[in-house]
Protein backbone atom coordinates (compact mmCIF):
# COMPACT_ATOMS: atom_id res chain seq x y z
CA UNK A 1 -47.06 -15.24 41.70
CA UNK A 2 -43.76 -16.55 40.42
CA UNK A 3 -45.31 -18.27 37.40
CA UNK A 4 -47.42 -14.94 36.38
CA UNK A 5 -44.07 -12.86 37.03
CA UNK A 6 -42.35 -15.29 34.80
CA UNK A 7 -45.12 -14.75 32.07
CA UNK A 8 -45.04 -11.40 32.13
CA UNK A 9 -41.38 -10.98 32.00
CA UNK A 10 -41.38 -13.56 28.54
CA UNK A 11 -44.24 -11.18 27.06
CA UNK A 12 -42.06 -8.31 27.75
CA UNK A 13 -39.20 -9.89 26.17
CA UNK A 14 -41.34 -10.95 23.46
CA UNK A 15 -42.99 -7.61 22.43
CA UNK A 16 -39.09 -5.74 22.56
CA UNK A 17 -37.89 -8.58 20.33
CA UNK A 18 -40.83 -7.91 17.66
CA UNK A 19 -40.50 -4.11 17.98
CA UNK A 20 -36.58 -4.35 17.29
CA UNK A 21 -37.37 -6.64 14.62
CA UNK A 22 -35.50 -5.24 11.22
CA UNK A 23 -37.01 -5.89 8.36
CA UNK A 24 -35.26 -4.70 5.52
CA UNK A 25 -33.96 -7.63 3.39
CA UNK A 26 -30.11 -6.70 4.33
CA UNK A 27 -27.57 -7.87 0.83
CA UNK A 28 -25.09 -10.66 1.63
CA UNK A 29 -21.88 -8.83 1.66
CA UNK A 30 -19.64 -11.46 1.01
CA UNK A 31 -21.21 -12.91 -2.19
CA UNK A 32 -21.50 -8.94 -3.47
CA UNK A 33 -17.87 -8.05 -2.99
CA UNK A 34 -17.16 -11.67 -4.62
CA UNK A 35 -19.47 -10.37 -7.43
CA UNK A 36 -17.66 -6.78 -7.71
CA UNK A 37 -14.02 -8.42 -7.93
CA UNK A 38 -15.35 -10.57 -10.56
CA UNK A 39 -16.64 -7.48 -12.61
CA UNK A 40 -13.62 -5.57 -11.97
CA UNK A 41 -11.91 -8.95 -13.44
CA UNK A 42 -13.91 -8.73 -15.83
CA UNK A 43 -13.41 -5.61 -17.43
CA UNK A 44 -9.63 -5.96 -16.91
CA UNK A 45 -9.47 -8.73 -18.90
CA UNK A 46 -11.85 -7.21 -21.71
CA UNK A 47 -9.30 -4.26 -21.73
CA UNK A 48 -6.59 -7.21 -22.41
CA UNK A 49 -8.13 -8.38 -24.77
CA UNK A 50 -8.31 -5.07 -27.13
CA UNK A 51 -6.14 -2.91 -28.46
CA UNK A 52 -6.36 -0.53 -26.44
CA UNK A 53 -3.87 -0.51 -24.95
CA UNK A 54 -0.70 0.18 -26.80
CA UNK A 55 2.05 -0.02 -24.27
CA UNK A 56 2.76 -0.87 -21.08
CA UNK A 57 3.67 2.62 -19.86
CA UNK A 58 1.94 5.21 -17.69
CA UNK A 59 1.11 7.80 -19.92
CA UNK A 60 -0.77 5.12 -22.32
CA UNK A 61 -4.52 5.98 -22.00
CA UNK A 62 -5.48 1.69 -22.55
CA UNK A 63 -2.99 1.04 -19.58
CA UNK A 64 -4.06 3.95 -17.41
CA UNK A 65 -7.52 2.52 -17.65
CA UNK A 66 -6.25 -0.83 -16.54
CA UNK A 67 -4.31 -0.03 -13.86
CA UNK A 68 -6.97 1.81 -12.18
CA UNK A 69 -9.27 -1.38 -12.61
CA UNK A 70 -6.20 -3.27 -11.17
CA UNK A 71 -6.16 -1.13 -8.55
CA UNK A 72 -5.77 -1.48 -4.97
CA UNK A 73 -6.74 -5.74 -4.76
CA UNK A 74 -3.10 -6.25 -7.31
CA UNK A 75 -1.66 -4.56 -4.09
CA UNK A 76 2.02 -4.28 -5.58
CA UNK A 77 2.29 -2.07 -8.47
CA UNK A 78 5.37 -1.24 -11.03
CA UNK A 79 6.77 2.07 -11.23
CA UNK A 80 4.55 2.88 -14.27
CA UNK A 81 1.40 1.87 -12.39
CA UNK A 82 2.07 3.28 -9.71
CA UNK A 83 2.64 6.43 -11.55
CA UNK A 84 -1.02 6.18 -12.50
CA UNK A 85 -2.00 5.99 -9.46
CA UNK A 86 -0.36 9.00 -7.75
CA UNK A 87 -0.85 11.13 -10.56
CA UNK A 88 -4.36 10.34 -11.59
CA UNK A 89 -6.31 7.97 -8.93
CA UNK A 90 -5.58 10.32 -5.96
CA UNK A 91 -2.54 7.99 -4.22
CA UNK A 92 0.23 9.34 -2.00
CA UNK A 93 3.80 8.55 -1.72
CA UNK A 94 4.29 7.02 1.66
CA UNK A 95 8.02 6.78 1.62
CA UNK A 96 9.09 5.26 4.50
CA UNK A 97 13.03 4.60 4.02
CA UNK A 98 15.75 6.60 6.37
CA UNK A 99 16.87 9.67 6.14
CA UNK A 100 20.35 9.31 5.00
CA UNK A 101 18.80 6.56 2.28
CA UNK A 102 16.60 9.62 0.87
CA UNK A 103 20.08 11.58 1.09
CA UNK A 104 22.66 9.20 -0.91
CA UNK A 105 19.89 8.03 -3.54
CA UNK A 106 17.33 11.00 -3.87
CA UNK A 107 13.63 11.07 -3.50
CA UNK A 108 10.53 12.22 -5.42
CA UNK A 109 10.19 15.65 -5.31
CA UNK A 110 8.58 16.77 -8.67
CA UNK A 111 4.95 17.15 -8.28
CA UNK A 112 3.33 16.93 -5.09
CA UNK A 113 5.96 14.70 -4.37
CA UNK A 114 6.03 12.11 -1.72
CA UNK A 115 5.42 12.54 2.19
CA UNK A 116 8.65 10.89 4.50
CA UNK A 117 7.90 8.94 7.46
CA UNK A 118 10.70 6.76 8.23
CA UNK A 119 9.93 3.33 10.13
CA UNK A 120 13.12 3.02 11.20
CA UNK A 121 15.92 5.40 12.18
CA UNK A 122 19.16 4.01 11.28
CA UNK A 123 22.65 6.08 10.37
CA UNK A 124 25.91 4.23 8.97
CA UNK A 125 28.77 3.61 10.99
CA UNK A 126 32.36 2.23 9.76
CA UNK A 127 33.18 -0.95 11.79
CA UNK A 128 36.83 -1.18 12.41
CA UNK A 129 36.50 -5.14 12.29
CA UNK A 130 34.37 -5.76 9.12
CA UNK A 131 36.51 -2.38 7.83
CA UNK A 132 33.06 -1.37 6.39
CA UNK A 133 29.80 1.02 7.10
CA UNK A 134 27.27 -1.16 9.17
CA UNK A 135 24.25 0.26 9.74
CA UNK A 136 22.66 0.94 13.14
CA UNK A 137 19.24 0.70 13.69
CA UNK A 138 16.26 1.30 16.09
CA UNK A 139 12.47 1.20 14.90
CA UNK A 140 10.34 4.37 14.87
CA UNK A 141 7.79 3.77 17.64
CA UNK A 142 5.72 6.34 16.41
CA UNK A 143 5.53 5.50 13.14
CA UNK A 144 1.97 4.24 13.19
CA UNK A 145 0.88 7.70 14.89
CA UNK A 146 2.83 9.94 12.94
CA UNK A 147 1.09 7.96 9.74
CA UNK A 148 -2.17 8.33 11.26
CA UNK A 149 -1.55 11.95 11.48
CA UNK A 150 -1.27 12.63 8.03
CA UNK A 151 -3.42 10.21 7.05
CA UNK A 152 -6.33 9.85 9.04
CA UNK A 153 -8.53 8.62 6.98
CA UNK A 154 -8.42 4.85 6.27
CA UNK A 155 -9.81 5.38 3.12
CA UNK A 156 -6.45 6.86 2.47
CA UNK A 157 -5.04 6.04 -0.88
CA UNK A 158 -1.12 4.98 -0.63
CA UNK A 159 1.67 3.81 -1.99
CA UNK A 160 4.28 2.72 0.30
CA UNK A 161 8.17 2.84 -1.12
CA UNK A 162 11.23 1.75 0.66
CA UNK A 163 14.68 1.35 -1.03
CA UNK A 164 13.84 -2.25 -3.08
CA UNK A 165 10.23 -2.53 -2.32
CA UNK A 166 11.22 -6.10 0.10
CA UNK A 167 10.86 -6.32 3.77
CA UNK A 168 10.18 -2.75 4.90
CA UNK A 169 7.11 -2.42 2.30
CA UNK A 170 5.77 -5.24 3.21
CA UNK A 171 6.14 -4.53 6.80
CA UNK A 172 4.34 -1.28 6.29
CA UNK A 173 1.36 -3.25 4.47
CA UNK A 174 0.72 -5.61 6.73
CA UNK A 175 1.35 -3.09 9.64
CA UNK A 176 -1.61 -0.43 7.85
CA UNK A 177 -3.74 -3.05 7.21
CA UNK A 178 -4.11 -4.20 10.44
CA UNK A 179 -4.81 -0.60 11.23
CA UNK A 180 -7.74 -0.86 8.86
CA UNK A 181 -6.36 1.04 5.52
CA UNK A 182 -7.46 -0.74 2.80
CA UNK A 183 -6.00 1.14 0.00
CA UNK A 184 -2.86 0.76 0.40
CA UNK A 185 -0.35 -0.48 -2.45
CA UNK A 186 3.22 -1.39 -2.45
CA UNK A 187 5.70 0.07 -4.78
CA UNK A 188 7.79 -2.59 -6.41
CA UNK A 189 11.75 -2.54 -6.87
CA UNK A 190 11.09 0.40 -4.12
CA UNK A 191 12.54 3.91 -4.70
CA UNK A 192 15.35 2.56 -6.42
CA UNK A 193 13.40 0.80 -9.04
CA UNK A 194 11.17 3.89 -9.56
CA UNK A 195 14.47 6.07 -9.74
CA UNK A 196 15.99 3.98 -12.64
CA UNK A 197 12.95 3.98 -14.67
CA UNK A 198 12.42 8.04 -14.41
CA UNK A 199 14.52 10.77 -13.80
CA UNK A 200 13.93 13.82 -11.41
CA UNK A 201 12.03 15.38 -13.67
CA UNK A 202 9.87 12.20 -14.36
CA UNK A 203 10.66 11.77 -17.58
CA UNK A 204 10.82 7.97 -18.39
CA UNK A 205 14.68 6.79 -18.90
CA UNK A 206 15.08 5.92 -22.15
CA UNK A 207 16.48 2.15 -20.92
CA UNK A 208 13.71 1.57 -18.57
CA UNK A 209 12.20 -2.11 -18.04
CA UNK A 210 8.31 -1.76 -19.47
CA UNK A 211 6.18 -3.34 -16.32
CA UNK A 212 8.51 -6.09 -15.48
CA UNK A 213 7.59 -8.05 -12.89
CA UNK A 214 10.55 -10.08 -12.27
CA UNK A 215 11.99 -9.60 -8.67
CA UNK A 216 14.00 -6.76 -8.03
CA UNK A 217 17.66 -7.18 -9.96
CA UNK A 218 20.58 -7.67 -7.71
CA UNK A 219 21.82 -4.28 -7.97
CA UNK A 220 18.74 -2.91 -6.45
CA UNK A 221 18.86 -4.86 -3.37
CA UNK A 222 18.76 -3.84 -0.18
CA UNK A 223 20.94 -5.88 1.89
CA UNK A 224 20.40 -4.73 5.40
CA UNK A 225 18.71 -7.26 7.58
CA UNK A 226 16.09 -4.79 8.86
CA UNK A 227 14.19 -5.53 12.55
CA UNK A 228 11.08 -6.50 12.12
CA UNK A 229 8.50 -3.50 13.25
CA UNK A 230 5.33 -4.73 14.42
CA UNK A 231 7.16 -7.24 16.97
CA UNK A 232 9.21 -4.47 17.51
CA UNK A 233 6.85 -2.29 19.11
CA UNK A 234 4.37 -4.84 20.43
């Protein structure tokens, strides 16, 4: 009785597996996204290698095409790439500096401008001592949330921007993409990069740096010693 329970029971098991069987021929999805970065490669290096494009600078059609090619795997992008990405590949400003930063040095407003969700909240305070602001800080718990909020997609396009484009940005990548947003880009030299090379109008300065990518010049900086987020709220 055991034995012809035992036989039954593995012809059971035996007809589900060959009824659950799939038989579609399934691609290997690691060799095909190899295979799609090397065509995107590809054709950025063909558009190198012509003349098309003329300058460096967003508003050059060769470069535009580029950049989009580029576009989000170079994951940090100059000012005048990034440009081509929020005005013409559907990306959003995700600024995510203080309030009293956005204050003192300005923010993007021409446009659709760029959507404010701080990470941290900080404010300046003088310290008698050091006889000098200090700034005191506490992360933004809900930073994540109030980000999924607005952007709850994943396929969300974005392109995050602290002050110098350093340790908050990269916070805020690593922080989304755990969260599962692939397209997501950092801005480098941050808001104050993007602020000397155009104006509030967006016209380019005339002095601008043409897609430098040198680190971010002293002046631009940001020298507070920020607390790091994701072990933060952990």
């Amino acid at each position: 009785t055991v034995d012809l329970h035992i036989a039954e029971t593995a012809a059971l098991t035996m007809g589900c597996a060959k009824a659950q069987c799939d038989d579609i021929e399934w691609m290997q999805w690691a060799s095909a996204a190899e295979e799609f970065r090397a065509v995107k490669d590809a054709q950025a290096d063909a558009l190198l290698d012509t003349r098309e494009i003329k300058a460096m600078v967003y508003d050059d059609v060769g470069f535009q095409a580029l950049t989009k090619c580029q576009f989000p795997d170079k994951r940090i992008a100059s000012p005048d790439e990034a440009r081509v990405l929020w005005e013409s590949s559907g990306y959003d400003a995700l600024d995510v500096r203080c309030d009293w930063e956005r204050e003192d040095r300005g923010s993007i407003k021409a446009q659709k401008g760029s959507v404010h969700i701080p990470m941290f909240r900080s404010k300046k305070v003088y310290d008698a001592e050091a006889d000098k602001d200090v700034i005191k800080q506490e992360v933004n718990p809900a930073w994540m949330e109030q980000v999924k909020a607005r952007f709850a997609d994943p396929e969300s396009k974005l392109i995050v921007m602290c002050s110098d484009g350093s340790r908050r940005t990269q916070q805020a990548l690593e922080a989304l993409e755990q969260e599962g947003y692939s397209n997501v880009v950092g801005l480098q030299g941050g808001f104050n990069r993007w602020d000397e090379t155009f104006d509030v109008a967006l016209q380019r300065h005339p002095c601008a740096a043409v897609e430098s990518t040198s680190a971010t010049s002293k002046a631009q900086r940001d020298d507070v010693e920020w607390m790091q987020w994701i072990s933060a709220v952990e």
